[in-house]
C-alpha atoms as a PDB file:
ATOM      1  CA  UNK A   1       0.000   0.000   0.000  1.00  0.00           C
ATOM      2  CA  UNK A   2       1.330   3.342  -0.768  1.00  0.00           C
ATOM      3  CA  UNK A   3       1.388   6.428   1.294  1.00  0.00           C
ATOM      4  CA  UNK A   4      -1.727   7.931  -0.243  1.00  0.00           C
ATOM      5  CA  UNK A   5      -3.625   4.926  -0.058  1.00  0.00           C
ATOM      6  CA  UNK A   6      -2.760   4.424   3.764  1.00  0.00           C
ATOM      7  CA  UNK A   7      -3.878   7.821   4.419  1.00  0.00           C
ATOM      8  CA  UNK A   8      -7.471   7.168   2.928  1.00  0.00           C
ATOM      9  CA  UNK A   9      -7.579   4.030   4.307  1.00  0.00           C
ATOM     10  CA  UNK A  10      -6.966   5.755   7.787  1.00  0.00           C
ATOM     11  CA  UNK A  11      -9.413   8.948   6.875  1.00  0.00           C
ATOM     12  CA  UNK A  12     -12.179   6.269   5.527  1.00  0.00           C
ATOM     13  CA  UNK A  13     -11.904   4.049   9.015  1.00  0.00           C
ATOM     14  CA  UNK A  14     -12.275   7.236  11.214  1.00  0.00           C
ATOM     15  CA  UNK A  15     -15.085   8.751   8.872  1.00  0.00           C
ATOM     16  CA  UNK A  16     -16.829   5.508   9.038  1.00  0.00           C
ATOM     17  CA  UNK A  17     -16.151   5.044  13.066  1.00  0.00           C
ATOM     18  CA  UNK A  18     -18.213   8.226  13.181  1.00  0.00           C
ATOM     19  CA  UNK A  19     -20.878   7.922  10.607  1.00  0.00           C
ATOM     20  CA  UNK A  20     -21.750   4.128  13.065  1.00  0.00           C
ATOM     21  CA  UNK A  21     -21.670   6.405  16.210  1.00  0.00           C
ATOM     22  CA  UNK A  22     -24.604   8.418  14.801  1.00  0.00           C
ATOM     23  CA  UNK A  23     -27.075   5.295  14.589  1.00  0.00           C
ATOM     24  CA  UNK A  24     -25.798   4.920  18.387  1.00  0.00           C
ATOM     25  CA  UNK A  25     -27.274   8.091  19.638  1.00  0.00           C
ATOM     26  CA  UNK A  26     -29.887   7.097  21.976  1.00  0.00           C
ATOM     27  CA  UNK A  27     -31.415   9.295  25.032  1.00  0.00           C
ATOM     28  CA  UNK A  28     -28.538   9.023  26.768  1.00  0.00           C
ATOM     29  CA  UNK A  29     -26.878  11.971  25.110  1.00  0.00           C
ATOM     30  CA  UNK A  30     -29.968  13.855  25.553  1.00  0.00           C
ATOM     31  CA  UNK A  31     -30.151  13.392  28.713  1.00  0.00           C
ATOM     32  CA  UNK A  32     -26.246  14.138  29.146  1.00  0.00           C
ATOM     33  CA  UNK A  33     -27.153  17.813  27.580  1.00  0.00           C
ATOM     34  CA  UNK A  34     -30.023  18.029  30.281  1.00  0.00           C
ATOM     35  CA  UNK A  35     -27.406  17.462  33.089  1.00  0.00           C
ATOM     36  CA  UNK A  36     -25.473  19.766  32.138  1.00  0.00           C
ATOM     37  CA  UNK A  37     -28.091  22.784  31.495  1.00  0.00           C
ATOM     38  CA  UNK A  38     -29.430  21.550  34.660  1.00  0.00           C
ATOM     39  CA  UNK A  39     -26.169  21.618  36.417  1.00  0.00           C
ATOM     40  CA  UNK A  40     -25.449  24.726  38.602  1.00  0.00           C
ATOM     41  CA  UNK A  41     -21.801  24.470  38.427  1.00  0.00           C
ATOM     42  CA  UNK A  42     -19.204  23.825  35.953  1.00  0.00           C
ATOM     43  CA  UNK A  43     -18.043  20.913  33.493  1.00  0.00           C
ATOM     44  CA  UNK A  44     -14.806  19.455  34.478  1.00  0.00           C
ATOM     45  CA  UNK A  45     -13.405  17.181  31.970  1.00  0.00           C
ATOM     46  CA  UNK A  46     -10.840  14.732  32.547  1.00  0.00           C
ATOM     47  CA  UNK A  47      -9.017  12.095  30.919  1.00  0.00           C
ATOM     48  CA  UNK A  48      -5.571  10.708  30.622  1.00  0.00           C
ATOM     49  CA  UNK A  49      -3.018  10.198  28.262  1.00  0.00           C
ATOM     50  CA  UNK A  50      -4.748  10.877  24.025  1.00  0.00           C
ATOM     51  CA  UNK A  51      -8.047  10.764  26.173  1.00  0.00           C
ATOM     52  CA  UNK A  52      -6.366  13.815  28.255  1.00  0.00           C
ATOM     53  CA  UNK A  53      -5.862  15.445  24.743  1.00  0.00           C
ATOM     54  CA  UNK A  54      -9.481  15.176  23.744  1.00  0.00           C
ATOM     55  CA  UNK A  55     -10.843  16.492  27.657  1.00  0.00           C
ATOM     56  CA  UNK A  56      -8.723  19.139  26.867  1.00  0.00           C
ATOM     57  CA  UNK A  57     -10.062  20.202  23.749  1.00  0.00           C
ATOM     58  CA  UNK A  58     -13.530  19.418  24.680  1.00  0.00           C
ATOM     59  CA  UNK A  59     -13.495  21.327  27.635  1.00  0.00           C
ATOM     60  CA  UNK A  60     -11.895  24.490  25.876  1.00  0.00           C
ATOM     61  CA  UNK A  61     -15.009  24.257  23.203  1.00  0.00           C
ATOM     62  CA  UNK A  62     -17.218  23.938  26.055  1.00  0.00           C
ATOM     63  CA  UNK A  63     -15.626  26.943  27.410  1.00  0.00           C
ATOM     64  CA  UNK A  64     -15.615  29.234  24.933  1.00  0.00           C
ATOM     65  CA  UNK A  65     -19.616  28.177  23.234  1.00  0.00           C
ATOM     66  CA  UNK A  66     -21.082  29.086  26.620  1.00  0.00           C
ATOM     67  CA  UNK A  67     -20.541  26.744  28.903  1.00  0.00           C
ATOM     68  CA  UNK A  68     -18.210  27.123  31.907  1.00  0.00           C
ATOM     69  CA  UNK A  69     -15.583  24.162  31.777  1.00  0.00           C
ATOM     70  CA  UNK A  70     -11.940  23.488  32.649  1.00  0.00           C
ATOM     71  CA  UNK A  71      -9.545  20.144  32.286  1.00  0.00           C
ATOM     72  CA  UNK A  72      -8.810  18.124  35.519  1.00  0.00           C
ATOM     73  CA  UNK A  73      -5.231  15.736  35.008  1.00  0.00           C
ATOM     74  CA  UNK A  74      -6.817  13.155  37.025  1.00  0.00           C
ATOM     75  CA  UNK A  75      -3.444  12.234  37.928  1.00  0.00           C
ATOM     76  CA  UNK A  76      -2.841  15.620  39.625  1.00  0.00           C
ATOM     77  CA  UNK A  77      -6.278  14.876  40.892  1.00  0.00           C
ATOM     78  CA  UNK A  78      -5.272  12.356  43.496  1.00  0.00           C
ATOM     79  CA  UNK A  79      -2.693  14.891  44.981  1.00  0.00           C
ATOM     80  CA  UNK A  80      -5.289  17.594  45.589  1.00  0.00           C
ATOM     81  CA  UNK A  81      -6.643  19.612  42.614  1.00  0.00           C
ATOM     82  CA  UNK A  82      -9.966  17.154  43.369  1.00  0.00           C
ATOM     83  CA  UNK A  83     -10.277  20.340  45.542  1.00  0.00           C
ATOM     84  CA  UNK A  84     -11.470  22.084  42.525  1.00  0.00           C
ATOM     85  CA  UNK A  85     -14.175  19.965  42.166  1.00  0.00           C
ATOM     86  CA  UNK A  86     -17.881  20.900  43.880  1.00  0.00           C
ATOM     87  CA  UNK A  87     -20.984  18.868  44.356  1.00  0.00           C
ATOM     88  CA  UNK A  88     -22.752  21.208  41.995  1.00  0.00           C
ATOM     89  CA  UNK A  89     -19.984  19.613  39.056  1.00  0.00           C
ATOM     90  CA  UNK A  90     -20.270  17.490  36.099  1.00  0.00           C
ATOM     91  CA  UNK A  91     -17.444  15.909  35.508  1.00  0.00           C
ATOM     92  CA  UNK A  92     -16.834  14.444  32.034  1.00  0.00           C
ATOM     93  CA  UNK A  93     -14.313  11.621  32.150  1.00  0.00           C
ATOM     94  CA  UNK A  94     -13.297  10.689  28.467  1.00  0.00           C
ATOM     95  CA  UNK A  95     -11.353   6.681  28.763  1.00  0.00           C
ATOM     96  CA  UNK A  96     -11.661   4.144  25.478  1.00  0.00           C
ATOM     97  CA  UNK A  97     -11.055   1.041  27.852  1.00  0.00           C
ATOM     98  CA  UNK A  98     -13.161   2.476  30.580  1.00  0.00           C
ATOM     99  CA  UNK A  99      -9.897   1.041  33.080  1.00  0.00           C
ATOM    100  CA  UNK A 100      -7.705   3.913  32.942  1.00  0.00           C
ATOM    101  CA  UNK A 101      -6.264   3.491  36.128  1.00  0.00           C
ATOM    102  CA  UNK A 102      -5.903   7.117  37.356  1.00  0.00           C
ATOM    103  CA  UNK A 103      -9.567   8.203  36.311  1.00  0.00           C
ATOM    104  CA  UNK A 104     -10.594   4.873  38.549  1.00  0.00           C
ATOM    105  CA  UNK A 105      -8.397   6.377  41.267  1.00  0.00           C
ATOM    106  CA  UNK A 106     -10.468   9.228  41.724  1.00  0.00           C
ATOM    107  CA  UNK A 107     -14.123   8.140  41.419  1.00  0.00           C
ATOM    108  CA  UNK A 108     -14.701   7.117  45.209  1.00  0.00           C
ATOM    109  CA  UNK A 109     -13.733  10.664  45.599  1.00  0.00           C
ATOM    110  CA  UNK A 110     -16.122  12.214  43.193  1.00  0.00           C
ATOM    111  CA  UNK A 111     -18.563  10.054  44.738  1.00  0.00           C
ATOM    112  CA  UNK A 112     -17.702  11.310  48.430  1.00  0.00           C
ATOM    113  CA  UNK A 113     -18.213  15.168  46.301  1.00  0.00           C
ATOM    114  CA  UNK A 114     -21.564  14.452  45.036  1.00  0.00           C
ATOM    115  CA  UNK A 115     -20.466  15.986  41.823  1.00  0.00           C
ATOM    116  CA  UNK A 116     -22.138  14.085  38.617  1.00  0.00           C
ATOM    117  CA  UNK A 117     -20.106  11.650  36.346  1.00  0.00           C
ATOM    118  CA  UNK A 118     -20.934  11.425  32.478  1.00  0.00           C
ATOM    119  CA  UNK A 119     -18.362   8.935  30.745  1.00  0.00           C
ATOM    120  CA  UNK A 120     -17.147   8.542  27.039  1.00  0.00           C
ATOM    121  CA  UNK A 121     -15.643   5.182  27.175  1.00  0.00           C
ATOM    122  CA  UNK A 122     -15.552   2.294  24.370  1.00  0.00           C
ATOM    123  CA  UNK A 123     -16.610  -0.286  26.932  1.00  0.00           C
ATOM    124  CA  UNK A 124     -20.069  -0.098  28.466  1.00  0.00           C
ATOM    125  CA  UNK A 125     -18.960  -2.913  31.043  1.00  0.00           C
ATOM    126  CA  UNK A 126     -16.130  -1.158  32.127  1.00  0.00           C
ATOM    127  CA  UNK A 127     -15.527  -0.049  35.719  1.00  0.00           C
ATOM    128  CA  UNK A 128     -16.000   3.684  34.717  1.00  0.00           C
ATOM    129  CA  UNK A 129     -19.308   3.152  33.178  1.00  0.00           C
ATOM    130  CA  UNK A 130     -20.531   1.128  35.881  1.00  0.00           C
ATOM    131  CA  UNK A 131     -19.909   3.967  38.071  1.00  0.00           C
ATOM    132  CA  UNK A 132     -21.035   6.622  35.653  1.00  0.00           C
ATOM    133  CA  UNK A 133     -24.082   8.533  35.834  1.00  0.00           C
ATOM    134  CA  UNK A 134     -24.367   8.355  31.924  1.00  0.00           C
ATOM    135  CA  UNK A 135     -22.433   6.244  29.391  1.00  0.00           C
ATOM    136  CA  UNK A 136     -22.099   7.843  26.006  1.00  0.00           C
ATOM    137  CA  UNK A 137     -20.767   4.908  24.384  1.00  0.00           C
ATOM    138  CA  UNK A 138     -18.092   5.354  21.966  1.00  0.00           C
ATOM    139  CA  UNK A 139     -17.296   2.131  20.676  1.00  0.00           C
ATOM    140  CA  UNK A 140     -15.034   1.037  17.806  1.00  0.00           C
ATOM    141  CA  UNK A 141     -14.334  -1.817  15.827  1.00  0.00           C
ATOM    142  CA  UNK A 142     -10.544  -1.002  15.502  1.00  0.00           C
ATOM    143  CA  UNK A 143      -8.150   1.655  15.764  1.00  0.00           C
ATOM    144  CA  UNK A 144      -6.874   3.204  12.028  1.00  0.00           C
ATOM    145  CA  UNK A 145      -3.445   2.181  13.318  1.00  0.00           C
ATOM    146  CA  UNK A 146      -2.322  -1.093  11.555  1.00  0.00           C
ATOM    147  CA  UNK A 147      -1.320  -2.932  14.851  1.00  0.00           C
ATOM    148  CA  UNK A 148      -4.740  -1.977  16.587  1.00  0.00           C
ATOM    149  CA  UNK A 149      -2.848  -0.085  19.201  1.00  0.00           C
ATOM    150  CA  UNK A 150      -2.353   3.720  18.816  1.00  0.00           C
ATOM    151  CA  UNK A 151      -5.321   5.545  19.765  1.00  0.00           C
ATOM    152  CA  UNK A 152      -6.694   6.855  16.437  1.00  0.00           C
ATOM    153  CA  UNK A 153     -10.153   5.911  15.552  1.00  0.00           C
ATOM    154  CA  UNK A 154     -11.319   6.088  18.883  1.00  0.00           C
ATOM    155  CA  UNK A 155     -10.149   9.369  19.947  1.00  0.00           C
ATOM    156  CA  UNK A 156     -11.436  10.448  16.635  1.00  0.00           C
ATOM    157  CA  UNK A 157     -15.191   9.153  18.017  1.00  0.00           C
ATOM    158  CA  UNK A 158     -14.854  10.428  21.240  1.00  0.00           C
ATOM    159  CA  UNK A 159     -13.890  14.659  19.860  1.00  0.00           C
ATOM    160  CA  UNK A 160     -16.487  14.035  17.866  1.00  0.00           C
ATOM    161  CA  UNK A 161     -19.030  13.093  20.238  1.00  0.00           C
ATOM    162  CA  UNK A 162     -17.674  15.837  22.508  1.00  0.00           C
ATOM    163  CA  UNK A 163     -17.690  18.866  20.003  1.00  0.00           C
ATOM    164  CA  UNK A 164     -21.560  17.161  19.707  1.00  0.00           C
ATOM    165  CA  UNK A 165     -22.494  17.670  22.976  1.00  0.00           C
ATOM    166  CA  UNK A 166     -21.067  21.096  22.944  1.00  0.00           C
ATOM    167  CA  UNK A 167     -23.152  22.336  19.813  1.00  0.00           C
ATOM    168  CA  UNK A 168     -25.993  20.901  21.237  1.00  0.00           C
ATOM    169  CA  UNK A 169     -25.625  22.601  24.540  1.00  0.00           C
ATOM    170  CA  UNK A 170     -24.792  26.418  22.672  1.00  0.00           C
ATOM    171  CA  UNK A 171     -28.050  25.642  20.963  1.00  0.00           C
ATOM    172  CA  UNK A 172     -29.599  24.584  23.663  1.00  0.00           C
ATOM    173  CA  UNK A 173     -28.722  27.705  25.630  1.00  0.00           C
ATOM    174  CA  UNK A 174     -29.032  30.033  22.491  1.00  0.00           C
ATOM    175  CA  UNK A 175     -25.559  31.028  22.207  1.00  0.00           C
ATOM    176  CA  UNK A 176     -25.043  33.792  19.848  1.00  0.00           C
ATOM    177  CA  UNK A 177     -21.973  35.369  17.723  1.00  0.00           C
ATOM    178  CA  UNK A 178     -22.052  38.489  20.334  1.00  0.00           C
ATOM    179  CA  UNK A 179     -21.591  36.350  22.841  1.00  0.00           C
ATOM    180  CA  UNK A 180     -18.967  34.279  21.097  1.00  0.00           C
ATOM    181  CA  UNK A 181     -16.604  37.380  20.337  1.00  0.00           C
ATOM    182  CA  UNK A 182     -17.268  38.215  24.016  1.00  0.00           C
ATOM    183  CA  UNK A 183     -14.760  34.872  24.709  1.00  0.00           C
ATOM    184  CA  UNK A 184     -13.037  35.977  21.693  1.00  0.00           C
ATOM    185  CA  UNK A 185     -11.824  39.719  22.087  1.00  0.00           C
ATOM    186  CA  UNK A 186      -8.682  38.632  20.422  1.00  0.00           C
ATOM    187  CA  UNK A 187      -9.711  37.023  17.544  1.00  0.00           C
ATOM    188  CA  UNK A 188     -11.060  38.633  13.989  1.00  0.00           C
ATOM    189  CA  UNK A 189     -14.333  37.698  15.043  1.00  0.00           C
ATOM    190  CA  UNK A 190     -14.354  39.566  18.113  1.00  0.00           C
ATOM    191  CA  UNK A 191     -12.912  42.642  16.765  1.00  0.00           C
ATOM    192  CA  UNK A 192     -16.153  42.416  14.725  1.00  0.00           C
ATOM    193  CA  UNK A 193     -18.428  42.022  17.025  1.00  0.00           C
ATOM    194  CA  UNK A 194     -17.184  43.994  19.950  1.00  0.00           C
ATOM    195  CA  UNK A 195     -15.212  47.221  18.470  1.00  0.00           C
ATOM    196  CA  UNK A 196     -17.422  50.310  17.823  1.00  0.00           C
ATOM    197  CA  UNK A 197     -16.932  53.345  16.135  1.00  0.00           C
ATOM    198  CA  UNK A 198     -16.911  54.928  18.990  1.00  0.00           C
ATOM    199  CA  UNK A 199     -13.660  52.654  19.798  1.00  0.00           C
ATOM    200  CA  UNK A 200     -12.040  53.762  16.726  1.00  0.00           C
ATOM    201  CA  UNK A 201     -13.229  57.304  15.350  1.00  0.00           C
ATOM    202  CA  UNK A 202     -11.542  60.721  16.183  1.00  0.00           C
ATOM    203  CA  UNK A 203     -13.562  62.867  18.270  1.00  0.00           C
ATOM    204  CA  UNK A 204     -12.737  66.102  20.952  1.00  0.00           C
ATOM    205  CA  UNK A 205      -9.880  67.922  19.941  1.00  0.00           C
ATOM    206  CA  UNK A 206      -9.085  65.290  16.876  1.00  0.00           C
ATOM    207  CA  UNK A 207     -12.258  65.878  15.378  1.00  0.00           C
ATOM    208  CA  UNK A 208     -11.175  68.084  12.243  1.00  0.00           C
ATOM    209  CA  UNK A 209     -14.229  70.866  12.447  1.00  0.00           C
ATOM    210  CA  UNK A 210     -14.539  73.977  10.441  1.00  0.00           C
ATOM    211  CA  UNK A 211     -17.720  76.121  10.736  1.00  0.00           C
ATOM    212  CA  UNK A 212     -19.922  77.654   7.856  1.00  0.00           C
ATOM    213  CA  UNK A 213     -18.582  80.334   6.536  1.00  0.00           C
ATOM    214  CA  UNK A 214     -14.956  79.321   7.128  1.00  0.00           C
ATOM    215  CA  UNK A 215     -12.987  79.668   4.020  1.00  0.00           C
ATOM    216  CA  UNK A 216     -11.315  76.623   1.920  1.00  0.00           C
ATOM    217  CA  UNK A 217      -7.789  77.910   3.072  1.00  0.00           C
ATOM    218  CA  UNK A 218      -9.162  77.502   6.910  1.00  0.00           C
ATOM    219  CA  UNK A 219     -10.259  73.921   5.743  1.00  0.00           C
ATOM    220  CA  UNK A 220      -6.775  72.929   4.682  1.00  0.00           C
ATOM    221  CA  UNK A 221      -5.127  73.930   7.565  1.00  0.00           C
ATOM    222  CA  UNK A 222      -7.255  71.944   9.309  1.00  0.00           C
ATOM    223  CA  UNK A 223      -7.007  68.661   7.660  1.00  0.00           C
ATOM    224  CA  UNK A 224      -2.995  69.380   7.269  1.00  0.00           C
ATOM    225  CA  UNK A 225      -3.099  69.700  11.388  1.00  0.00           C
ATOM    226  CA  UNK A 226      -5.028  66.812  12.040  1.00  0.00           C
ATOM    227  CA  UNK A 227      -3.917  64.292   9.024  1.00  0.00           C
ATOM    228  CA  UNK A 228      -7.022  63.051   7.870  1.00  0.00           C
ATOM    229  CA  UNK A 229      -7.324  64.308   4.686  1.00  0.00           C
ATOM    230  CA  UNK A 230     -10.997  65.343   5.089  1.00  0.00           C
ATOM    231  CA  UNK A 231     -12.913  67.769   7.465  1.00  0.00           C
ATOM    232  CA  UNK A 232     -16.298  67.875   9.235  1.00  0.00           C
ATOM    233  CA  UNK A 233     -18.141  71.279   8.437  1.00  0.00           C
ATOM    234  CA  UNK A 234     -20.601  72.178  10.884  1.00  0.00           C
ATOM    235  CA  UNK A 235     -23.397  75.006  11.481  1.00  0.00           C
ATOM    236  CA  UNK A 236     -23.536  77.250  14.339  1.00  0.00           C
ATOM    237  CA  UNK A 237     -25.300  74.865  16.084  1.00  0.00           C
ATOM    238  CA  UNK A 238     -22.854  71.703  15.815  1.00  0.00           C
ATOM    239  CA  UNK A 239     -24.573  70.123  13.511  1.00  0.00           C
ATOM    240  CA  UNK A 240     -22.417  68.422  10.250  1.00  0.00           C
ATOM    241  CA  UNK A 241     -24.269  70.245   7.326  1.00  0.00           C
ATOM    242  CA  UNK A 242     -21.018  68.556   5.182  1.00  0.00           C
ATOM    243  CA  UNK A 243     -18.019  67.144   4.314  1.00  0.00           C
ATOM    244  CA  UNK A 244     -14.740  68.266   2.757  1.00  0.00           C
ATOM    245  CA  UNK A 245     -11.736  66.080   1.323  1.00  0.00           C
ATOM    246  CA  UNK A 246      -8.640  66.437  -0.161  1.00  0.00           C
ATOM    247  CA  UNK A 247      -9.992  65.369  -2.903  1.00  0.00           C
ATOM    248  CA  UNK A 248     -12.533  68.203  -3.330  1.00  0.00           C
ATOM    249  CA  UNK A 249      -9.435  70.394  -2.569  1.00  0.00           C
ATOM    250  CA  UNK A 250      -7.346  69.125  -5.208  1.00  0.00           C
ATOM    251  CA  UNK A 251     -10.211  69.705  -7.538  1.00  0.00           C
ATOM    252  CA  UNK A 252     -11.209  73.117  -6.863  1.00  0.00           C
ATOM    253  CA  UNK A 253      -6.881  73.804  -7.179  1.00  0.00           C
ATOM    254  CA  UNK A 254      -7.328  72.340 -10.986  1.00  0.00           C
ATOM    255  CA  UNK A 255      -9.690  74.983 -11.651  1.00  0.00           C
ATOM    256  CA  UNK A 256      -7.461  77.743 -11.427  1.00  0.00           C
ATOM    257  CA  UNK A 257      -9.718  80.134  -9.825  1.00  0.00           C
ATOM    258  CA  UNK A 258      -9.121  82.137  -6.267  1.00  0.00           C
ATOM    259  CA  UNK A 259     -10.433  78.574  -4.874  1.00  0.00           C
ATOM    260  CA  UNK A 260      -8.627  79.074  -1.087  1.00  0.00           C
ATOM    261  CA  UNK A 261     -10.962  82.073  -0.872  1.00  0.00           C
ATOM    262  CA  UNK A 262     -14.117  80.459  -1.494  1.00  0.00           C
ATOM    263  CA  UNK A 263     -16.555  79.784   1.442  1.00  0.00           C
ATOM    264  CA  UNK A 264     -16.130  76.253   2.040  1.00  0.00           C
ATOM    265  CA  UNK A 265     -19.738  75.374   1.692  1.00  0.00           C
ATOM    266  CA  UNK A 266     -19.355  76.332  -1.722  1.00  0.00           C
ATOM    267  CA  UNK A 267     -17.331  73.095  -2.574  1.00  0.00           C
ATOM    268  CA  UNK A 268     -18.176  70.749   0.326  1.00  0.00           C
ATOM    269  CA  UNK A 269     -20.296  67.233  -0.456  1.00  0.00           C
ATOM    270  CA  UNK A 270     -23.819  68.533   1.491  1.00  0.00           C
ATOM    271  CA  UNK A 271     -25.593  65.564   3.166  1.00  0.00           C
ATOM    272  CA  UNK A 272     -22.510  63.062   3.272  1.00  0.00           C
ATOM    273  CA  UNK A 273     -23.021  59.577   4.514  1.00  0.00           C
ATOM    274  CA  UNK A 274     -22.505  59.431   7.948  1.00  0.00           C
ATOM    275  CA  UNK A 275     -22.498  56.493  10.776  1.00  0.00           C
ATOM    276  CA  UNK A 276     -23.425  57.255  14.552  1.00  0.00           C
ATOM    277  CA  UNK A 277     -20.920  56.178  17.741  1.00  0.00           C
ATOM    278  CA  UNK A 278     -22.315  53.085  18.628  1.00  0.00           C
ATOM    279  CA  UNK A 279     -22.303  51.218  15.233  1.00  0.00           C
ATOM    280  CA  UNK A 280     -20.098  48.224  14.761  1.00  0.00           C
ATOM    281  CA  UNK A 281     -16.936  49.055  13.247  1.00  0.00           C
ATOM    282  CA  UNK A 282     -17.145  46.280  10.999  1.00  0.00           C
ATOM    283  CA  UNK A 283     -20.413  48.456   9.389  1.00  0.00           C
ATOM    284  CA  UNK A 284     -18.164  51.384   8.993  1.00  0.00           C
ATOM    285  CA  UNK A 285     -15.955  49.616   6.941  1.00  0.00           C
ATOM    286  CA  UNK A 286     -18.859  48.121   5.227  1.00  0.00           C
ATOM    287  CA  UNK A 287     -20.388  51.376   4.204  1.00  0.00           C
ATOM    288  CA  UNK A 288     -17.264  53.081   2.859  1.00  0.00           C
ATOM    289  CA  UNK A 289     -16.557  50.077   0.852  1.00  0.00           C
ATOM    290  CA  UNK A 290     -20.118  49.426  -0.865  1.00  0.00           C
ATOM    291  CA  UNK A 291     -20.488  52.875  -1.252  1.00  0.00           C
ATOM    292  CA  UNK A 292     -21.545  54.289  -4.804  1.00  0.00           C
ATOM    293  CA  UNK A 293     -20.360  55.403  -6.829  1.00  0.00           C
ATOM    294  CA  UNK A 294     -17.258  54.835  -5.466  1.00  0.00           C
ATOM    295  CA  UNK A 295     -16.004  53.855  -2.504  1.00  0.00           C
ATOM    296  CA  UNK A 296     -14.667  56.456   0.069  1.00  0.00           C
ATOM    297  CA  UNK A 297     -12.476  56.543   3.014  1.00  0.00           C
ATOM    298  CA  UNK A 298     -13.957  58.980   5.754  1.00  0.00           C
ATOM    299  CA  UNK A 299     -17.144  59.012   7.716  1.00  0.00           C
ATOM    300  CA  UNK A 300     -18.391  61.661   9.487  1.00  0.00           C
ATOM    301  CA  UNK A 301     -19.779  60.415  13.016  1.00  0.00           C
ATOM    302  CA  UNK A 302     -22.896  62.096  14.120  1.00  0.00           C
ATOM    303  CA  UNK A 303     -25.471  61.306  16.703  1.00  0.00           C
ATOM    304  CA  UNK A 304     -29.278  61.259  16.571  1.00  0.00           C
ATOM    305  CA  UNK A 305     -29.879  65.190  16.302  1.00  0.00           C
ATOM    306  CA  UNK A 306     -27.330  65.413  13.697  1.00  0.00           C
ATOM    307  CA  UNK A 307     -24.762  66.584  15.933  1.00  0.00           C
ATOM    308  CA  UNK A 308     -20.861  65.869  14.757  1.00  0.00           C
ATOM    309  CA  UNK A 309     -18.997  64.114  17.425  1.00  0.00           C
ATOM    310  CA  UNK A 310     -15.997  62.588  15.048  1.00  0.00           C
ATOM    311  CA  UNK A 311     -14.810  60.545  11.933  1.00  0.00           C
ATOM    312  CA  UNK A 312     -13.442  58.076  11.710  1.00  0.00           C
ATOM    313  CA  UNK A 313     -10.740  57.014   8.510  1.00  0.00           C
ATOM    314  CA  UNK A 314     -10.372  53.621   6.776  1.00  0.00           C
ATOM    315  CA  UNK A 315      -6.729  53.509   7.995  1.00  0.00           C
ATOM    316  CA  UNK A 316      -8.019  53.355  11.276  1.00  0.00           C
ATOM    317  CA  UNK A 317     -10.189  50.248  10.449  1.00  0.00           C
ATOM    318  CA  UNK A 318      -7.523  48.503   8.905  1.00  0.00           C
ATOM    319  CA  UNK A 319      -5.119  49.313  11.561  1.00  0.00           C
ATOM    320  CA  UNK A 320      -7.719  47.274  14.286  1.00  0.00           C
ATOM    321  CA  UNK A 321      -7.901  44.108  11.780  1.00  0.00           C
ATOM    322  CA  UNK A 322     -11.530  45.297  10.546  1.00  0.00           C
ATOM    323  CA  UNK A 323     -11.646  43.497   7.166  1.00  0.00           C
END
């Protein structure tokens, strides 16, 4: 067998392993996602050795779709850190033989707890699904590896039933993508769901303002001082009645007229687009880049009277991974 055919005969045995675990699905797993929701405290997943791997993993997705979870070593377990474990607890123990000696170590003392057991084991006459709450059964026929040994197919199984259990529980407790970025600030996603304009745009002193009546020249000084390359012009009340680029400048220079002199509403875009404070920034960006006919690189920021607070520049966008 070559080395392509060994890796689809590896990918087919796991794909298959999974694809028999669906016609397993019984109440059990429902009722493991009812423990859970029901449950006041937190998931603690454990596992050792690949198994640790996948209690790991599972218990970071668990984590970060909404449900409160954090890996116990069950080794460390039996030298204290079963302190972090309360009788308001499900713990999650992930073993394929349903033997693993340091997961069997600790059960009299999750019993003593009270804390709730759900098990992912291969084996539903093993010692940890005897003691077990709830058996998810993961079983497999064999592991991808040739000599039946390394733990492939069923780790496979047993992340997938995990990852499972989590989806069902974030739908279950109507997780949504505002809440995800809120465990994500770091990511792209969370930039895009949590960063405002307000966040981003230049307001107070950086606001570039000019007032009707101000002249082009006074305009260009202003968006020289504040680097912008546009400025906010605004009535005697405050409110934006326009908008003024370099662009427009550079086009009203062409014309070879006394152009610095003019009043600047005379060459200013009247009624620009505009976004308020407490859009997303990610609709900033969106706006400036749909817009027709062409797409611009400013927005004024006003709020619901009309009032100019800001603007903020696509730089600035781009700068705070908004894409």
């Amino acid at each position: 067998m070559n080395i392509l055919d060994q890796a689809a005969s590896v990918l087919r045995q796991e794909a298959q392993a999974i694809e028999q675990l669906i016609e397993t699905l019984d109440s059990s797993f429902v009722n493991a996602v009812n423990m859970i929701l029901e449950s006041k405290g937190r998931v603690i997943c454990t596992g050792m050795g690949k198994s640790g791997h996948i209690a790991t993993k599972i218990a970071a997705t668990l984590a970060s779709t909404g449900t409160p979870a954090f890996f116990l070593h069950p080794a460390e377990g039996v030298h204290g850190d079963l302190g972090m474990v309360t009788d308001n607890d499900v713990v999650l123990a992930f073993s394929n033989s349903g033997e693993t000696g340091e997961i069997i170590s600790i059960l009299p003392s999750l019993r003593r707890i009270g804390a709730k057991l759900i098990c992912v084991v291969g084996n539903a006459d093993s010692t940890l699904a005897k003691n077990a709450d709830i058996v998810l059964l993961a079983k497999v026929e064999r592991e991808a590896c040739p000599l039946n040994l390394a733990p492939t197919t069923s780790t496979t199984v047993a992340l997938a039933l995990g990852d499972a259990l989590a989806i069902c529980l974030l739908e279950q407790q109507h997780f949504t993508p505002e809440n995800f970025a809120i465990f994500h600030p770091g990511g792209s996603l969370g930039r895009k769901l949590l960063l405002t304009v307000k966040n981003i745009m230049h307001g107070g002193a950086d606001n570039p303002v000019v007032h009707k009546g101000s002249t082009v020249r006074d305009a260009l000084f202003v968006m020289t001082d504040k680097g912008l390359g546009a400025t906010n012009v605004v009535n005697e009340s405050g409110k934006l009645i326009g908008l003024v680029t370099d662009g427009d400048v550079r086009r009203g220079l062409d014309s070879g007229s006394n152009f610095l002199e003019w009043p600047v509403e005379d060459m200013m875009t009247k009624m620009p687009r505009t976004i308020t404070q407490e859009k997303l920034a990610a609709e900033a960006m969106h706006m400036m880049e749909k817009n027709q006919p062409r797409p611009i690189t400013v927005l004024p920021v006003v709020d619901q009277e009309g009032q100019c607070l800001g603007i903020v520049h696509i730089t600035d966008l781009l700068r705070r991974g908004i894409v």
